[in-house]
C-alpha atoms as a PDB file:
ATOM      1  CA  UNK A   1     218.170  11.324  48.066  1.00  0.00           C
ATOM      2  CA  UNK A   2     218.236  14.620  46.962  1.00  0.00           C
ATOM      3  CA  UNK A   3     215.225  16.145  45.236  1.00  0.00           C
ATOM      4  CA  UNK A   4     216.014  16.460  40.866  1.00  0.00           C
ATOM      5  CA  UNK A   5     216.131  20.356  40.807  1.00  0.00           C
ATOM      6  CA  UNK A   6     214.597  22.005  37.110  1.00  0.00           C
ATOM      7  CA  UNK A   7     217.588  22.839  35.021  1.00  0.00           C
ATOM      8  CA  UNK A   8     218.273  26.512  34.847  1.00  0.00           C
ATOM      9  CA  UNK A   9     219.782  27.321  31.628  1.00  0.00           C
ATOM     10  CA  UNK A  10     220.682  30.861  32.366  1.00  0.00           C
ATOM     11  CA  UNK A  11     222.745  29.788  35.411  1.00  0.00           C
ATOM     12  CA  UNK A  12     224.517  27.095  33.204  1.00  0.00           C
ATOM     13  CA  UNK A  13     225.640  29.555  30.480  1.00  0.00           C
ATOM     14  CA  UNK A  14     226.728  32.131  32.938  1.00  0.00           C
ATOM     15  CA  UNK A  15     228.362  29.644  35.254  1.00  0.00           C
ATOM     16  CA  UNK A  16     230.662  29.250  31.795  1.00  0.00           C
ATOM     17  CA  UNK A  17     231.377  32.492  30.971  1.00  0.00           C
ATOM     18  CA  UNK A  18     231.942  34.352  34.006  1.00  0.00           C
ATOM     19  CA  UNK A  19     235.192  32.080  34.819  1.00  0.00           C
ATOM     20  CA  UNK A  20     237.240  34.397  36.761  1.00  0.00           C
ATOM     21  CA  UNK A  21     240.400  34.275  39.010  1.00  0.00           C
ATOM     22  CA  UNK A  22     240.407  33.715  43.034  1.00  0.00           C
ATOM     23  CA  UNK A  23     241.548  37.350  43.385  1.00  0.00           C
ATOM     24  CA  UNK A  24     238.627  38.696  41.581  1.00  0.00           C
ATOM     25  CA  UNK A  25     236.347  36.284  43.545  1.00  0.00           C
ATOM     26  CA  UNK A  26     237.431  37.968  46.074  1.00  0.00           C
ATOM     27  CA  UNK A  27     236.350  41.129  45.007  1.00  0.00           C
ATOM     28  CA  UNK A  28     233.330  39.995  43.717  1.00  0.00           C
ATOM     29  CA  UNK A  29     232.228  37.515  46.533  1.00  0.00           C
ATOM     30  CA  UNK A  30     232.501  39.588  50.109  1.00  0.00           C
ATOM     31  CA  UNK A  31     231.772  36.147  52.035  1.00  0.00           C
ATOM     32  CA  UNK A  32     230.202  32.967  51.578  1.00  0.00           C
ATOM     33  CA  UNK A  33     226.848  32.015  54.248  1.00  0.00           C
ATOM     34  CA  UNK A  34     226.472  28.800  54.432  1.00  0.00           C
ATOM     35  CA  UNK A  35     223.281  27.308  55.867  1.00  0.00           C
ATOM     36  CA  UNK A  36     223.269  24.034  58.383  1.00  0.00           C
ATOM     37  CA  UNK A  37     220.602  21.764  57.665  1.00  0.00           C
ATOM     38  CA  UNK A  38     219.830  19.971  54.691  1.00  0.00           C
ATOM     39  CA  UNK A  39     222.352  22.114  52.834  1.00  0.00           C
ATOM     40  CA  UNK A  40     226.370  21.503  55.304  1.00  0.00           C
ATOM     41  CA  UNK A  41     225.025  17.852  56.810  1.00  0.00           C
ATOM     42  CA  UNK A  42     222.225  15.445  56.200  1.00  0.00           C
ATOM     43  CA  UNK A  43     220.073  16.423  59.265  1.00  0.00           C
ATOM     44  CA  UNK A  44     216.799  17.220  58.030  1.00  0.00           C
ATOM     45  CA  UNK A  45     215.704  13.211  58.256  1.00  0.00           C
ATOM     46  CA  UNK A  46     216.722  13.502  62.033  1.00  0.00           C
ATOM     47  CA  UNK A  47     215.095  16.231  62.554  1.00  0.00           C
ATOM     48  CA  UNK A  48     211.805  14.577  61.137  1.00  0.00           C
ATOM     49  CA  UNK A  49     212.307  11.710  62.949  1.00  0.00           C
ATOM     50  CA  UNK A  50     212.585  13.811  65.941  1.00  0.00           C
ATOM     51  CA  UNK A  51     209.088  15.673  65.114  1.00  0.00           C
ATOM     52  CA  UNK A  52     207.732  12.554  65.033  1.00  0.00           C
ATOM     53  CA  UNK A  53     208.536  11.262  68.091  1.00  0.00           C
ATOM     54  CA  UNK A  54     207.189  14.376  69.684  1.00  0.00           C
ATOM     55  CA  UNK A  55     203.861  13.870  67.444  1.00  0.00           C
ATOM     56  CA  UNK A  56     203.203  10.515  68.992  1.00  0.00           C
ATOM     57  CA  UNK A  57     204.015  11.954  72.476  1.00  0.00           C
ATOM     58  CA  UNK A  58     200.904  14.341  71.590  1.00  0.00           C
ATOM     59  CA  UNK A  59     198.818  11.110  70.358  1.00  0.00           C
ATOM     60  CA  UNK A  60     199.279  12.147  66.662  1.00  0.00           C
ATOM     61  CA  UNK A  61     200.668   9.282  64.115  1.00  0.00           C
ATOM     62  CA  UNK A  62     202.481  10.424  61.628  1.00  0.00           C
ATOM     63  CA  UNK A  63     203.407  14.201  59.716  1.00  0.00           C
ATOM     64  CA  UNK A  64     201.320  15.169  56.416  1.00  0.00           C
ATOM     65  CA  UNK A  65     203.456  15.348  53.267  1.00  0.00           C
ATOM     66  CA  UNK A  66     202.355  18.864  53.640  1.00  0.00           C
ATOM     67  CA  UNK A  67     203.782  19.128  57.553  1.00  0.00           C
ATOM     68  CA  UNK A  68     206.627  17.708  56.324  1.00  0.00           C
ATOM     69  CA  UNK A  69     207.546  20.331  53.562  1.00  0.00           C
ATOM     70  CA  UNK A  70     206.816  23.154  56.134  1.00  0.00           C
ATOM     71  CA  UNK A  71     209.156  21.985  58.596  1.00  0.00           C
ATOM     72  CA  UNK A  72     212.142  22.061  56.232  1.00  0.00           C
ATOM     73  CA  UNK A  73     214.207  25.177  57.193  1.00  0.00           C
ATOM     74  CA  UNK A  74     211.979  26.279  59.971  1.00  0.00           C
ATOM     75  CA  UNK A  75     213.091  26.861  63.628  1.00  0.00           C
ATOM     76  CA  UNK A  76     212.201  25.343  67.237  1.00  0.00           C
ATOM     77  CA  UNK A  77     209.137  27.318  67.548  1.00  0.00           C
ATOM     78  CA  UNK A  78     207.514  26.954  64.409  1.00  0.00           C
ATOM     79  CA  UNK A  79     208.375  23.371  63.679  1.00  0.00           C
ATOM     80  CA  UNK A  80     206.674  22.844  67.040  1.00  0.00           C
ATOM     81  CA  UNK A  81     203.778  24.923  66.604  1.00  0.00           C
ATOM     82  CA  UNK A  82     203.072  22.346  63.170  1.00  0.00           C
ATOM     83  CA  UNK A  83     203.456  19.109  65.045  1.00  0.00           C
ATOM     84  CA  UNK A  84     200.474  20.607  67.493  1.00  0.00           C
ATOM     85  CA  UNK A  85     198.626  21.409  64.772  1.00  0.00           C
ATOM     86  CA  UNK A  86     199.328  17.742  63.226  1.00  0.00           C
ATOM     87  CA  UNK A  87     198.041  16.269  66.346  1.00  0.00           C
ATOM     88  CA  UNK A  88     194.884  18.298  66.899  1.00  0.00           C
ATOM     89  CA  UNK A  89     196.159  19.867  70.802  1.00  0.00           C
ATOM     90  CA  UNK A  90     196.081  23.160  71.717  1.00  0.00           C
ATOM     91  CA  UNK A  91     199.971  24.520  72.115  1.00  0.00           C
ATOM     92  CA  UNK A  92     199.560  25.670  75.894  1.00  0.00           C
ATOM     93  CA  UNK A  93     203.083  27.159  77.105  1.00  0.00           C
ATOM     94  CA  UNK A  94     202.816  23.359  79.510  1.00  0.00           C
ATOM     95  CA  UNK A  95     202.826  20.881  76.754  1.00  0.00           C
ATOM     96  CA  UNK A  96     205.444  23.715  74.627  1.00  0.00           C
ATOM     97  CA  UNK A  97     208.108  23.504  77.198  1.00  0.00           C
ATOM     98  CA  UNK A  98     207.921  19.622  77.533  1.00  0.00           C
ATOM     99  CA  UNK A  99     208.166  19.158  73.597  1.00  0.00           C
ATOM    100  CA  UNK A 100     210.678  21.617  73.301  1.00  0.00           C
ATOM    101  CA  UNK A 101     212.824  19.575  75.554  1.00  0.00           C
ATOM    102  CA  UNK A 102     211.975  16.502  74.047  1.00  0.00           C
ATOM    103  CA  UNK A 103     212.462  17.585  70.374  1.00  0.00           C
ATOM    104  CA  UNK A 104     216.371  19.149  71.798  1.00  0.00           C
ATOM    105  CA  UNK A 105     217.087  16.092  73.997  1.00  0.00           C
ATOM    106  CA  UNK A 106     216.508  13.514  71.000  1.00  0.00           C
ATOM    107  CA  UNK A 107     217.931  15.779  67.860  1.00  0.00           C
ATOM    108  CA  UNK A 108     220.865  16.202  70.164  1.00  0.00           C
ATOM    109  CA  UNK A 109     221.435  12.721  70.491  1.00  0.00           C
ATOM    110  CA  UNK A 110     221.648  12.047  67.164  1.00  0.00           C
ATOM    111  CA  UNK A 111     223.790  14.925  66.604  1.00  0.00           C
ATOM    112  CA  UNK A 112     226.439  13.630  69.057  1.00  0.00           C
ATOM    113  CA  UNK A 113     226.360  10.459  67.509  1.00  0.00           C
ATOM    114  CA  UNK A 114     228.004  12.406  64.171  1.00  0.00           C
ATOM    115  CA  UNK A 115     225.887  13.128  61.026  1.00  0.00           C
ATOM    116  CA  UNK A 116     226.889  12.758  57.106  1.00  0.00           C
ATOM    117  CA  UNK A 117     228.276  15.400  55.126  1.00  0.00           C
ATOM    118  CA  UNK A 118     225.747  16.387  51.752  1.00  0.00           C
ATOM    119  CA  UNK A 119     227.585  15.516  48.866  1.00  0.00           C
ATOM    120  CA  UNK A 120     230.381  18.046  47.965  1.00  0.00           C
ATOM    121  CA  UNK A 121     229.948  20.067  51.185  1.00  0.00           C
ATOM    122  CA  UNK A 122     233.231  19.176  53.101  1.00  0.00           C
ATOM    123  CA  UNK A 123     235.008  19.765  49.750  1.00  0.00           C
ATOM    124  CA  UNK A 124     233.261  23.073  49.233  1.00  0.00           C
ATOM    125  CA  UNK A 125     233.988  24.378  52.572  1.00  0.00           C
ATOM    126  CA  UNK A 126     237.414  23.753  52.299  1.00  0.00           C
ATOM    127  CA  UNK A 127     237.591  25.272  48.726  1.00  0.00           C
ATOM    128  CA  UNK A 128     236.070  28.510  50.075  1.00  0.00           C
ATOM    129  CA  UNK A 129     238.500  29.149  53.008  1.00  0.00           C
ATOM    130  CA  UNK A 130     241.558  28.024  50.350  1.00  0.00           C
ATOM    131  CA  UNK A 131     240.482  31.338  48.447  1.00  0.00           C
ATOM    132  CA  UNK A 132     240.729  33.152  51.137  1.00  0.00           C
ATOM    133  CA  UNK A 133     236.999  34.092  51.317  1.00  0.00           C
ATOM    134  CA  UNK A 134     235.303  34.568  54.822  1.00  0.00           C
ATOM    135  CA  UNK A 135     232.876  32.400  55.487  1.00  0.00           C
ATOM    136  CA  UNK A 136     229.856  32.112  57.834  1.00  0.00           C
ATOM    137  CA  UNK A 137     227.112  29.181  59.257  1.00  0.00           C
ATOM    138  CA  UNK A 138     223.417  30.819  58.994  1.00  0.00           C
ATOM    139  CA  UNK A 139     221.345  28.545  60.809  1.00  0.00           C
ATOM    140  CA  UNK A 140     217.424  28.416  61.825  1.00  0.00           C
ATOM    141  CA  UNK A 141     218.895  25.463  64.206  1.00  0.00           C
ATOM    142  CA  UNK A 142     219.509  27.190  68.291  1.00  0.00           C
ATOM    143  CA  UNK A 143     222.625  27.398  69.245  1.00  0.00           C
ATOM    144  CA  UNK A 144     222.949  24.358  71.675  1.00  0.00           C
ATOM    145  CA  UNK A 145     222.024  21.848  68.999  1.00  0.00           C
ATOM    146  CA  UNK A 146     224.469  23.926  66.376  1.00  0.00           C
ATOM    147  CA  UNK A 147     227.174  23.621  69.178  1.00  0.00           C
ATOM    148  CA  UNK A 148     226.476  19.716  69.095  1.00  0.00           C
ATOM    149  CA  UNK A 149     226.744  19.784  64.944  1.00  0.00           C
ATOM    150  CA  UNK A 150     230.237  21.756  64.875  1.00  0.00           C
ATOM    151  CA  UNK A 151     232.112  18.848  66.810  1.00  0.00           C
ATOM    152  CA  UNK A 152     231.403  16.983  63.285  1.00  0.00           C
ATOM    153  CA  UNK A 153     231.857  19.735  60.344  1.00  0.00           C
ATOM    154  CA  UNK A 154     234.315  21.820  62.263  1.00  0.00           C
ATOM    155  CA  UNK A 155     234.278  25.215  63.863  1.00  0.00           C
ATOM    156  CA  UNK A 156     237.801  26.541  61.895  1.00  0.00           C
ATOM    157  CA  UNK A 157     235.933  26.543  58.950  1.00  0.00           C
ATOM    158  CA  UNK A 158     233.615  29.343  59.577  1.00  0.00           C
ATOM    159  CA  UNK A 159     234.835  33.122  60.577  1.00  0.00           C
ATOM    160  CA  UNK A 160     231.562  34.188  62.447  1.00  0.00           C
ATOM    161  CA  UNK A 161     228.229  31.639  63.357  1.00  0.00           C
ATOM    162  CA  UNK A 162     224.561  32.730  63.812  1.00  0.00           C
ATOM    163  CA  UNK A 163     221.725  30.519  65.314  1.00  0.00           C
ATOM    164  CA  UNK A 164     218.147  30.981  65.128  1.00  0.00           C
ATOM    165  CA  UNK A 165     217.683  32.014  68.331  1.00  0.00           C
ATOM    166  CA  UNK A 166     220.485  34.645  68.551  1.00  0.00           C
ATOM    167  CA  UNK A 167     218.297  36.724  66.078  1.00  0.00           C
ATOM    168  CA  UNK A 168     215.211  38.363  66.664  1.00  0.00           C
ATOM    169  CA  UNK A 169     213.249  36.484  64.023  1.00  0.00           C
ATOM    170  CA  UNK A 170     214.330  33.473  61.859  1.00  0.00           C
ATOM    171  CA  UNK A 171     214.421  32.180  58.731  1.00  0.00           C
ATOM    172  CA  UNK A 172     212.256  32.876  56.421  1.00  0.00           C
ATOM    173  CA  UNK A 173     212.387  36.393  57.748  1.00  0.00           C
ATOM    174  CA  UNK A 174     216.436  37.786  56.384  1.00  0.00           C
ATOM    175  CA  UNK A 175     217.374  38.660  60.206  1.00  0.00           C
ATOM    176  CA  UNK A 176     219.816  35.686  60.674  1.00  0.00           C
ATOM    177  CA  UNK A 177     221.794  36.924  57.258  1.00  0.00           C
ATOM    178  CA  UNK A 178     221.909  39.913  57.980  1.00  0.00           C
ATOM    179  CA  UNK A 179     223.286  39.676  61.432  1.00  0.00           C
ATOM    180  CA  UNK A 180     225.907  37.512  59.678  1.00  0.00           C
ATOM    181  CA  UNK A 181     227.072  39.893  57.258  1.00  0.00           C
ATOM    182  CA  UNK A 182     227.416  42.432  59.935  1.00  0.00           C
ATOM    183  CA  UNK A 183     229.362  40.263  61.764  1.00  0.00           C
ATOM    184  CA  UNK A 184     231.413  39.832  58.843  1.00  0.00           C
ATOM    185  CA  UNK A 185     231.383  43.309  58.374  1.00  0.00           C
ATOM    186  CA  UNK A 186     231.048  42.807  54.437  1.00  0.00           C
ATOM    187  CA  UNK A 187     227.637  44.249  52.653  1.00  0.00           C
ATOM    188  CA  UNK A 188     225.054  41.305  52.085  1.00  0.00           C
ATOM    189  CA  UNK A 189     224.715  42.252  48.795  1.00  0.00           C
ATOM    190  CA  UNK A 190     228.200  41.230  47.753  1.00  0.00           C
ATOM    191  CA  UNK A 191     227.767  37.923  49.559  1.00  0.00           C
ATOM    192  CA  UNK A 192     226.556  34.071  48.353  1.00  0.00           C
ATOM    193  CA  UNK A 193     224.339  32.562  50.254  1.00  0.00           C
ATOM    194  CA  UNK A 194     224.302  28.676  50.224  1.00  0.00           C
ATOM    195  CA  UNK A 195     220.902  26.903  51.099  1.00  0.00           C
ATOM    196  CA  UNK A 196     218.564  23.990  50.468  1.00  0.00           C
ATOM    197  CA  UNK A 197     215.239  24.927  51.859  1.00  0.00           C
ATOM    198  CA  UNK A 198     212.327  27.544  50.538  1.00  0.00           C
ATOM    199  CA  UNK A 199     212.520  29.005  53.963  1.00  0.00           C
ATOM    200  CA  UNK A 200     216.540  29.454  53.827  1.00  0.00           C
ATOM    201  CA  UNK A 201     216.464  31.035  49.963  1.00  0.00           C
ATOM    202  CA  UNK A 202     213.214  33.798  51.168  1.00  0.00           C
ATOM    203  CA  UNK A 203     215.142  34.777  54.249  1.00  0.00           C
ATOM    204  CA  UNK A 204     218.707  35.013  52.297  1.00  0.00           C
ATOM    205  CA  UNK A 205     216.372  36.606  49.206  1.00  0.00           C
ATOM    206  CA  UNK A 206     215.043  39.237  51.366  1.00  0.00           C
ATOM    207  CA  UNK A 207     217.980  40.110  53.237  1.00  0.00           C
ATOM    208  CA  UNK A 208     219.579  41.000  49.463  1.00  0.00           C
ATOM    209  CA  UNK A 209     222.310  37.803  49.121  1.00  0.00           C
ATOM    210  CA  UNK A 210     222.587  36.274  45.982  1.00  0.00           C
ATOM    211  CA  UNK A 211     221.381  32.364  46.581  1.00  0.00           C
ATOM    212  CA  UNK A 212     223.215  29.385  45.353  1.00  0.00           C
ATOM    213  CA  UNK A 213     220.404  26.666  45.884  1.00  0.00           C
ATOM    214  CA  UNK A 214     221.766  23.315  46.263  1.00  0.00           C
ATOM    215  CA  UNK A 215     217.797  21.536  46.912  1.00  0.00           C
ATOM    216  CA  UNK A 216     217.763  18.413  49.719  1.00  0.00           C
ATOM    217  CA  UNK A 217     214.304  17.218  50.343  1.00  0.00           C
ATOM    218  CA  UNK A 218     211.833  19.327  48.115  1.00  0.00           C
ATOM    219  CA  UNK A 219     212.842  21.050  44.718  1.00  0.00           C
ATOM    220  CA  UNK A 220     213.432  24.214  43.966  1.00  0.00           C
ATOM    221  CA  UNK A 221     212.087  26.383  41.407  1.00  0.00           C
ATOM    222  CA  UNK A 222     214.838  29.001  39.176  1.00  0.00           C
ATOM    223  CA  UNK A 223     214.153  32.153  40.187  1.00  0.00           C
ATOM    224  CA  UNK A 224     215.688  35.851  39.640  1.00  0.00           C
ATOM    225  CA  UNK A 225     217.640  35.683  43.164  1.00  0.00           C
ATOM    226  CA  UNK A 226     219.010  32.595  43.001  1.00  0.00           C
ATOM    227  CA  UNK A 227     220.823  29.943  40.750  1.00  0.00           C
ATOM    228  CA  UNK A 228     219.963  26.536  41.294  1.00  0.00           C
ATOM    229  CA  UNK A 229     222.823  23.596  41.471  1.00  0.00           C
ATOM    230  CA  UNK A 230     221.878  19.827  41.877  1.00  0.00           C
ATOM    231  CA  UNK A 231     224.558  19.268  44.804  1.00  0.00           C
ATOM    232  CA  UNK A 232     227.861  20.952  46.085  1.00  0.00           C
ATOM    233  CA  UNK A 233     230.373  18.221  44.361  1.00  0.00           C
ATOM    234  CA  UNK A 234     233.113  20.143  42.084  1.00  0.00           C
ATOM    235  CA  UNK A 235     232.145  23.567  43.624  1.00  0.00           C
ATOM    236  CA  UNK A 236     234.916  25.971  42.062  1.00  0.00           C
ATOM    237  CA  UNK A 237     235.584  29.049  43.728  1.00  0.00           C
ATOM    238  CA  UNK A 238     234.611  31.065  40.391  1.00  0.00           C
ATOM    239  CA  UNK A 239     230.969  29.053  40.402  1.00  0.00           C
ATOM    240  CA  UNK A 240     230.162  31.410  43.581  1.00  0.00           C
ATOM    241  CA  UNK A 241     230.925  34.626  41.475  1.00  0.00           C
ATOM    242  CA  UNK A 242     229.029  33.476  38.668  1.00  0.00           C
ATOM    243  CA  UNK A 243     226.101  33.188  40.772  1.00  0.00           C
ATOM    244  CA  UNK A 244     226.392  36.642  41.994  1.00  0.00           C
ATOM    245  CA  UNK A 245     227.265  38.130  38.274  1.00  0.00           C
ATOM    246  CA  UNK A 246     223.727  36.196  37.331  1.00  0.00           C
ATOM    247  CA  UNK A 247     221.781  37.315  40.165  1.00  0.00           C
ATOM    248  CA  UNK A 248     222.687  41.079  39.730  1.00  0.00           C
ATOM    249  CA  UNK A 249     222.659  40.831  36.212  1.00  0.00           C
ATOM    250  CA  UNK A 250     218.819  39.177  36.639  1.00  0.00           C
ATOM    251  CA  UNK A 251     217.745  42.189  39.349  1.00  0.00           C
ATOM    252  CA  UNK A 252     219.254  44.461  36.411  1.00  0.00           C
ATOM    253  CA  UNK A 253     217.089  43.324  33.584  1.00  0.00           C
END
């Protein structure tokens, strides 16, 4: 269920009166980046339940509430690196390659066997591309796994997709958004990100996107770069330019 996010009451007046037309959205929004996990489909319990299988393969139990929070967002190699750490054994490259294949082989089996849309995603997807806005998948998740996910949301609604290993560094760090916008060939500055996770606002905060946070497991916090949203359902086209008139009107002040 998703996390109650703290009511922003900035966003909430601006979201009313910076209604604008789908032709000045388009001016004002260069593309929409839409992150996987947590924020497009309802993954992030799979993934845990995936963690934990590797955990017990290590002779750990259970993850922390703590291990749990870090995971959200994070990528193969750092999700892995906690679940040593939860089980007390020292991450030689060995026991890495075996859990990495044993994390991929059991997320991807759920994966095939189709995963639930968050609320208001589909919808919001399908708004976006209506308005003629391009529109990208920013992922932490590698690109075999993201392969498996498209089947179910649907590879014609993105222009360009980036996985967290085609980038140099993931999320938090701003590589994967900014490889997207160049794709895109738009500035990130005039795009929305879209995201659930701490890790997926920093890296689309530090890559210079304005953030639409839509929190999953853990809430999140207002802050100057983002505007926080308790789920996708009713997304209008003209919400995702009010979030980019309050973000630069925030980094302004």
């Amino acid at each position: 269920m998703p996390a109650e996010a703290p009511s922003d009451p900035v966003s909430e007046r601006h979201s009313r009166s910076y209604l604008v037309s789908e032709s000045a959205v388009r001016s004002s929004v260069a593309a929409v980046l839409f992150d996987m996990d947590g924020t497009l489909i309802d993954s992030e319990k799979v993934w845990d339940r995936s963690l934990v299988e590797v955990l017990r393969w290590l002779g750990g139990t259970d993850l922390s509430a703590e291990a749990r929070r870090e995971t959200l967002g994070g990528n193969l190699a750092s999700s892995l690196a906690i679940v040593f750490r939860e089980a007390g054994v020292l991450q030689t490259p060995e026991l890495t390659e075996q859990g990495a294949r044993m994390l991929v082989d059991t997320t991807a089996e759920f994966f095939e066997a189709g995963l639930p849309w968050r609320p208001g995603a589909e919808e919001a997807l399908r708004t976006v591309r209506a308005a003629g806005v391009p529109v990208a998948l920013v992922t932490n998740t590698g690109r075999f796994l993201t392969d498996k996910a498209l089947v179910g949301i649907g590879r014609e609604h993105f222009a360009v997709t980036v996985c967290g290993d085609e980038v140099p560094r993931g999320k938090p760090a701003p590589d994967p958004y900014l490889r997207a916008a160049e794709l895109l060939a738009v500035p990130v500055g005039e795009c929305v990100a879209v995201e659930d996770s701490p890790t997926g606002i920093a890296a689309a905060e530090a890559a210079g996107a304005a953030v639409l946070a839509v929190p999953c497991e853990v809430a999140i916090p207002p802050g100057p770069g983002r505007v926080v949203r308790d789920t996708l359902v009713g997304l209008r086209i003209e919400d995702l330019a009010a979030v980019r008139s309050v973000v630069r009107e925030r980094i302004r002040a």
